[in-house]
PDB file of N, CA and C in Angstrom:
ATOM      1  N   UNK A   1     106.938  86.226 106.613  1.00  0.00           N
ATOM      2  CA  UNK A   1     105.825  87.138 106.742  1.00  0.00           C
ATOM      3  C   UNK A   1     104.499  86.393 106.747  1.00  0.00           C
ATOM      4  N   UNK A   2     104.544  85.400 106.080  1.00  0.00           N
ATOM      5  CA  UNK A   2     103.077  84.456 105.221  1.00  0.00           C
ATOM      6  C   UNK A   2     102.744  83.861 107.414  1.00  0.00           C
ATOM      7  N   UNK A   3     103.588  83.479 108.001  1.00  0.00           N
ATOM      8  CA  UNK A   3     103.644  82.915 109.240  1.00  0.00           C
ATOM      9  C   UNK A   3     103.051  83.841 110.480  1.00  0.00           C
ATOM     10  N   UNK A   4     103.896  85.179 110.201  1.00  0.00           N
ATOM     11  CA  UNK A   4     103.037  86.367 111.083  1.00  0.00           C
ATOM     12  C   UNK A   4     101.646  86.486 110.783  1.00  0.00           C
ATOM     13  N   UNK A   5     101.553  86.436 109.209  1.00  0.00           N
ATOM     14  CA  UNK A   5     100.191  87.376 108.948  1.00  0.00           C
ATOM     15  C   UNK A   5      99.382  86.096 109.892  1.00  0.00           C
ATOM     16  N   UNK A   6      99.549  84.561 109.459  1.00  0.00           N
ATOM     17  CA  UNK A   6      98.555  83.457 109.910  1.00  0.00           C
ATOM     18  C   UNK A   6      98.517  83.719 111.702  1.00  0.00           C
ATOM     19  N   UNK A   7      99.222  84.167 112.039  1.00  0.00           N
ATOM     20  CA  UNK A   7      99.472  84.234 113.587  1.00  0.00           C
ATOM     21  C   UNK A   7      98.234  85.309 114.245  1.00  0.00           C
ATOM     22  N   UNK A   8      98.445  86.559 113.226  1.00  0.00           N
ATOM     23  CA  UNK A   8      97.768  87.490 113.374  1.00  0.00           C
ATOM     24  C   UNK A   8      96.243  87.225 113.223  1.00  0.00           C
ATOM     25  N   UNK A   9      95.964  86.586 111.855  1.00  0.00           N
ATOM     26  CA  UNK A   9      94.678  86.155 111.940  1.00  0.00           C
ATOM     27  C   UNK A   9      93.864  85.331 112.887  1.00  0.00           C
ATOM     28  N   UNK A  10      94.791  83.952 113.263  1.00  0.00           N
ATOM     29  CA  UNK A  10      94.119  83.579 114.383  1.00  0.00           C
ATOM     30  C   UNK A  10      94.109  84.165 115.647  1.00  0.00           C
ATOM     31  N   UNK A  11      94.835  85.092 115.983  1.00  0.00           N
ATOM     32  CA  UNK A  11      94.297  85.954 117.403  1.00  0.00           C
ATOM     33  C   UNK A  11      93.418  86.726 117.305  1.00  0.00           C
ATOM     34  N   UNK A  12      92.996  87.270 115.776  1.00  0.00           N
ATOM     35  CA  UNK A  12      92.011  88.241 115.611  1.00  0.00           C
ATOM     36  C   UNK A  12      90.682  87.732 115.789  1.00  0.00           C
ATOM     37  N   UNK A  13      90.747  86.016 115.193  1.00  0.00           N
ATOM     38  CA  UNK A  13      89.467  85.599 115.199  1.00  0.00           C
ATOM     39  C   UNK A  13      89.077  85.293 116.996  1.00  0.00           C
ATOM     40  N   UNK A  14      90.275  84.260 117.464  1.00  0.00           N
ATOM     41  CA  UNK A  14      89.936  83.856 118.785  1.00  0.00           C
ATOM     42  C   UNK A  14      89.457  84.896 119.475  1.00  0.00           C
ATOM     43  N   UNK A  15      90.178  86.589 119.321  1.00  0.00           N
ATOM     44  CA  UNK A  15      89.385  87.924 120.369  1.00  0.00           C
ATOM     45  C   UNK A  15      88.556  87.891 119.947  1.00  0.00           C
ATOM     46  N   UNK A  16      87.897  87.602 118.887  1.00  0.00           N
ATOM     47  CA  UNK A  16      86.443  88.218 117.934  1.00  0.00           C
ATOM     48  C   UNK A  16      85.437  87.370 118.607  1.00  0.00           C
ATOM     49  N   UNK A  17      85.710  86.084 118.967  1.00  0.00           N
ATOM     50  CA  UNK A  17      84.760  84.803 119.432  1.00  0.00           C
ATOM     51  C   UNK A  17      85.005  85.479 120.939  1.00  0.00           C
ATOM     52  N   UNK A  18      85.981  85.666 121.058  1.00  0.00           N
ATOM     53  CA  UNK A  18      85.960  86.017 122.792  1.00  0.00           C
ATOM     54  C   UNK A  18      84.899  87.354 123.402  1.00  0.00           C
ATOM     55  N   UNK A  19      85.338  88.577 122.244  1.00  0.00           N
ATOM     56  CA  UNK A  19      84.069  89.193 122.797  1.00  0.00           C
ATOM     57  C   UNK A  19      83.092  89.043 122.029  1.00  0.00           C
ATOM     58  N   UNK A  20      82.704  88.775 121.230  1.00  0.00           N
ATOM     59  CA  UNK A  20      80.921  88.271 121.208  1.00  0.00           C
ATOM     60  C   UNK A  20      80.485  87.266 122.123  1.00  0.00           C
ATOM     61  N   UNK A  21      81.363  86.550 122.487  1.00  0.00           N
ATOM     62  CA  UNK A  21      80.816  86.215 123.833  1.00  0.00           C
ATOM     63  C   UNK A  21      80.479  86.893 125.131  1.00  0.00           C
ATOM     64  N   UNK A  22      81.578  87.146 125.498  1.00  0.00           N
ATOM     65  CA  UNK A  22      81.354  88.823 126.398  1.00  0.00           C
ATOM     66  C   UNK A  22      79.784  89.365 126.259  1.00  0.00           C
ATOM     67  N   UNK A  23      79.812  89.918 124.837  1.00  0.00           N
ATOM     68  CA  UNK A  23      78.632  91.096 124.889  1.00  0.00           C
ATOM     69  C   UNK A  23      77.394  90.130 124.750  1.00  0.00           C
ATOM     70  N   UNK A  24      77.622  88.571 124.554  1.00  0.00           N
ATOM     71  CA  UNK A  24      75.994  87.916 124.490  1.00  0.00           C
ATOM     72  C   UNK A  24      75.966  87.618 126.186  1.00  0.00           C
ATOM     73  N   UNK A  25      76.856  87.472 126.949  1.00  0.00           N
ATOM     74  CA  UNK A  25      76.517  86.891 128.377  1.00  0.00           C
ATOM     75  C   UNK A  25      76.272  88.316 129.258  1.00  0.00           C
ATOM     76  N   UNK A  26      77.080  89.373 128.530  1.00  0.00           N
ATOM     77  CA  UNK A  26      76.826  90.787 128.975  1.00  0.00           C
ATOM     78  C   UNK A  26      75.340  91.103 129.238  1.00  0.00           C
ATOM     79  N   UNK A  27      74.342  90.759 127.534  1.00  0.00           N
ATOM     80  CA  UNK A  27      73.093  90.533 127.488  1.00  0.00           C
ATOM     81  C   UNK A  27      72.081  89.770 128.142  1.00  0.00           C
ATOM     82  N   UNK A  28      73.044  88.627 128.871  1.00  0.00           N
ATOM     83  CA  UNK A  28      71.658  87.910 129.680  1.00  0.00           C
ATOM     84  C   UNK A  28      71.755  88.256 131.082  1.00  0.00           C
ATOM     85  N   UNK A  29      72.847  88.696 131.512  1.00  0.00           N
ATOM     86  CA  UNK A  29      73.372  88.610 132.701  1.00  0.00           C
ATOM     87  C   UNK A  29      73.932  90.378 132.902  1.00  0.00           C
ATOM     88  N   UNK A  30      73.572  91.777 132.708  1.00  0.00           N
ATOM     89  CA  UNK A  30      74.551  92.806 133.053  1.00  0.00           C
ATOM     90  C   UNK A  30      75.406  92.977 133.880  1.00  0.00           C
ATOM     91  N   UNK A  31      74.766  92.714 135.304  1.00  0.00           N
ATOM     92  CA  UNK A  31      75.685  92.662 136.578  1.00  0.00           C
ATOM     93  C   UNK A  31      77.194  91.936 136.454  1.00  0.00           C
ATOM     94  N   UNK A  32      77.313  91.148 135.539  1.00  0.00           N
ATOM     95  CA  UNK A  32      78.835  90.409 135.781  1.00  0.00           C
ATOM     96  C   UNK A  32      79.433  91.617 135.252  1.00  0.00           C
ATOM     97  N   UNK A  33      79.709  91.833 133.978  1.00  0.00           N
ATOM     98  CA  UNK A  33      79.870  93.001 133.552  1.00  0.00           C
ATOM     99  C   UNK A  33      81.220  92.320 132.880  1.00  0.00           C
ATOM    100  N   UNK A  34      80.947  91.251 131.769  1.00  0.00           N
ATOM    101  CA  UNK A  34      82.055  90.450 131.114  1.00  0.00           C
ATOM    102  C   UNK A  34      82.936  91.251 130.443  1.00  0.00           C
ATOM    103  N   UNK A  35      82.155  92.223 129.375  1.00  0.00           N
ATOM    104  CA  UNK A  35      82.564  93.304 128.478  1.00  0.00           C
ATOM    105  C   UNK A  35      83.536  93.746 129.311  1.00  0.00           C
ATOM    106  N   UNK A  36      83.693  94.370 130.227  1.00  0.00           N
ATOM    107  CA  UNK A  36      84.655  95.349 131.208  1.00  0.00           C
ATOM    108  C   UNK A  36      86.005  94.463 131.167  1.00  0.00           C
ATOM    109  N   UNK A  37      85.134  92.932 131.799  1.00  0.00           N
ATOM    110  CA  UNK A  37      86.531  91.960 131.859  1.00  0.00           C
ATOM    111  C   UNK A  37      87.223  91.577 130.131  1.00  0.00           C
ATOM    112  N   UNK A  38      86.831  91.787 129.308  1.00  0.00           N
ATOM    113  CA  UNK A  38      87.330  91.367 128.428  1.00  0.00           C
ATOM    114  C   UNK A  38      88.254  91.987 127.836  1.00  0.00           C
ATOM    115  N   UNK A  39      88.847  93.203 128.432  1.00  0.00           N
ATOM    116  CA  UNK A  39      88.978  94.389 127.789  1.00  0.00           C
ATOM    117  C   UNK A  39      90.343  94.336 127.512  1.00  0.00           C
ATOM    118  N   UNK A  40      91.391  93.664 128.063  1.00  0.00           N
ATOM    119  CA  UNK A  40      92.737  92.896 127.280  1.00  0.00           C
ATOM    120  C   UNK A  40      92.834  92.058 125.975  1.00  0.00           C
ATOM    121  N   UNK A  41      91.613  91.350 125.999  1.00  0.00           N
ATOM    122  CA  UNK A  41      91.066  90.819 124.668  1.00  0.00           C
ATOM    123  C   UNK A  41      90.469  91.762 123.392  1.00  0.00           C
ATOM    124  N   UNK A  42      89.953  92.730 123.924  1.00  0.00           N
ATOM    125  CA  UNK A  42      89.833  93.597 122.774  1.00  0.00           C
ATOM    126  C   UNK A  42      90.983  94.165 122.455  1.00  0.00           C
ATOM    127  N   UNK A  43      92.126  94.974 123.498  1.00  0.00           N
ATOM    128  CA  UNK A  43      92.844  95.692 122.911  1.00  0.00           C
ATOM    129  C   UNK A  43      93.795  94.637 121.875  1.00  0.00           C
ATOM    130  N   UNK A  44      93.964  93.436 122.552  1.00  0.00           N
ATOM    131  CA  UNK A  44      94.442  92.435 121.472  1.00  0.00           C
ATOM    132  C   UNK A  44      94.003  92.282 120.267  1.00  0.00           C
ATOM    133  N   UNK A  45      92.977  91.827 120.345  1.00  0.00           N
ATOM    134  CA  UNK A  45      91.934  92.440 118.745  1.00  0.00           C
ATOM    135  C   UNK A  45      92.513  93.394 118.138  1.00  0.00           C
ATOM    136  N   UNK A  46      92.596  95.140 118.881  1.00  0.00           N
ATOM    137  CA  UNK A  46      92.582  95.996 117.483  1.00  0.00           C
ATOM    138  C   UNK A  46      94.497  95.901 117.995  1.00  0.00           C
ATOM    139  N   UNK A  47      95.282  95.613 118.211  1.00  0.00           N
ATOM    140  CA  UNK A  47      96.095  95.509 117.634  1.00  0.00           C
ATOM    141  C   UNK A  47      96.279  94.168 116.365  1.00  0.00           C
ATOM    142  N   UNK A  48      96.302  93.419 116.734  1.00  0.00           N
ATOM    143  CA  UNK A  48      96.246  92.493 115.433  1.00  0.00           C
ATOM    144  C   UNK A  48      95.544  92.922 113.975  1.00  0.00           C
ATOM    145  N   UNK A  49      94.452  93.849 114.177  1.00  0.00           N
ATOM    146  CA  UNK A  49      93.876  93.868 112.886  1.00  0.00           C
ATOM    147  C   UNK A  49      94.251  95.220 112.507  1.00  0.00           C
ATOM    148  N   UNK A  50      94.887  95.978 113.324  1.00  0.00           N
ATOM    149  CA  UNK A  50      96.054  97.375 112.760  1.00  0.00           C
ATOM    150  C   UNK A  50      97.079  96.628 112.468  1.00  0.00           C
ATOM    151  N   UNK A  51      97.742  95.704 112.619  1.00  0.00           N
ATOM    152  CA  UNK A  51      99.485  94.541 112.496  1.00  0.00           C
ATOM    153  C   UNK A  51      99.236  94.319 110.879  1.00  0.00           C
ATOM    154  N   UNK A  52      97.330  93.651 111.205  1.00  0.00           N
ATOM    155  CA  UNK A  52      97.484  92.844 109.614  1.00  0.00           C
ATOM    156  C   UNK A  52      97.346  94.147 108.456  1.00  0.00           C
ATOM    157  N   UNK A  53      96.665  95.079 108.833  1.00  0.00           N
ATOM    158  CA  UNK A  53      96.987  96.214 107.968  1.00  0.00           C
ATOM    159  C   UNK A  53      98.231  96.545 107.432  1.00  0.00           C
ATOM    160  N   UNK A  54      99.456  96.519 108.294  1.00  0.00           N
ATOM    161  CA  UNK A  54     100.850  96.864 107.805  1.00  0.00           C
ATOM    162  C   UNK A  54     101.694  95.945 107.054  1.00  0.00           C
ATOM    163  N   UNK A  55     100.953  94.624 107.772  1.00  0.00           N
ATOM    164  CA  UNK A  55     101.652  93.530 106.917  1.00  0.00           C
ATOM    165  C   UNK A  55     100.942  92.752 106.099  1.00  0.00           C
ATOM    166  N   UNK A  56     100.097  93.434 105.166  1.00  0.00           N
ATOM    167  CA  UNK A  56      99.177  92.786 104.446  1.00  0.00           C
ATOM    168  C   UNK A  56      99.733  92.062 102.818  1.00  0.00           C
ATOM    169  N   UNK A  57      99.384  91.336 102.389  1.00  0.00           N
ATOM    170  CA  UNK A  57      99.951  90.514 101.419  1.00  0.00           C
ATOM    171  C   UNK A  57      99.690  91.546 100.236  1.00  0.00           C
ATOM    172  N   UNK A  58     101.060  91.950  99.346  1.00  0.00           N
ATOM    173  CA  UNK A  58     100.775  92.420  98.094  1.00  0.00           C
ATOM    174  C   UNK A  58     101.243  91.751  96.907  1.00  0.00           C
ATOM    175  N   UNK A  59     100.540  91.929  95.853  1.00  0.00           N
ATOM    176  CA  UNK A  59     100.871  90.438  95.108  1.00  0.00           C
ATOM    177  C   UNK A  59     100.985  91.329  93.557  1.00  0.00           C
TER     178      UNK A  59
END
């Protein structure tokens, strides 16, 4: 479990860096329209951080 949860966390962070990037190049630039493209990366995001909810460490 200790292996999932670490799995989970680092995809949560890498989507998290992925769209704040998105929404800062979103900001200089609208027309690309990164946010739109990123949008496999978010749903990745909120699944991982609903995953780590279920499999959260109880001690």
């Amino acid at each position: 479990m200790g292996r999932l949860r670490g799995f989970f966390i680092h995809v949560g962070v890498i989507c998290s860096f992925i769209c704040i990037i998105a929404k800062a190049l979103d900001w200089y630039n609208p027309y690309m329209d990164f946010s739109g493209h990123a949008f496999f990366m978010q749903l990745l995001l909120y699944f991982s951080v609903i995953s780590l909810a279920f499999i959260r460490k109880t001690e």
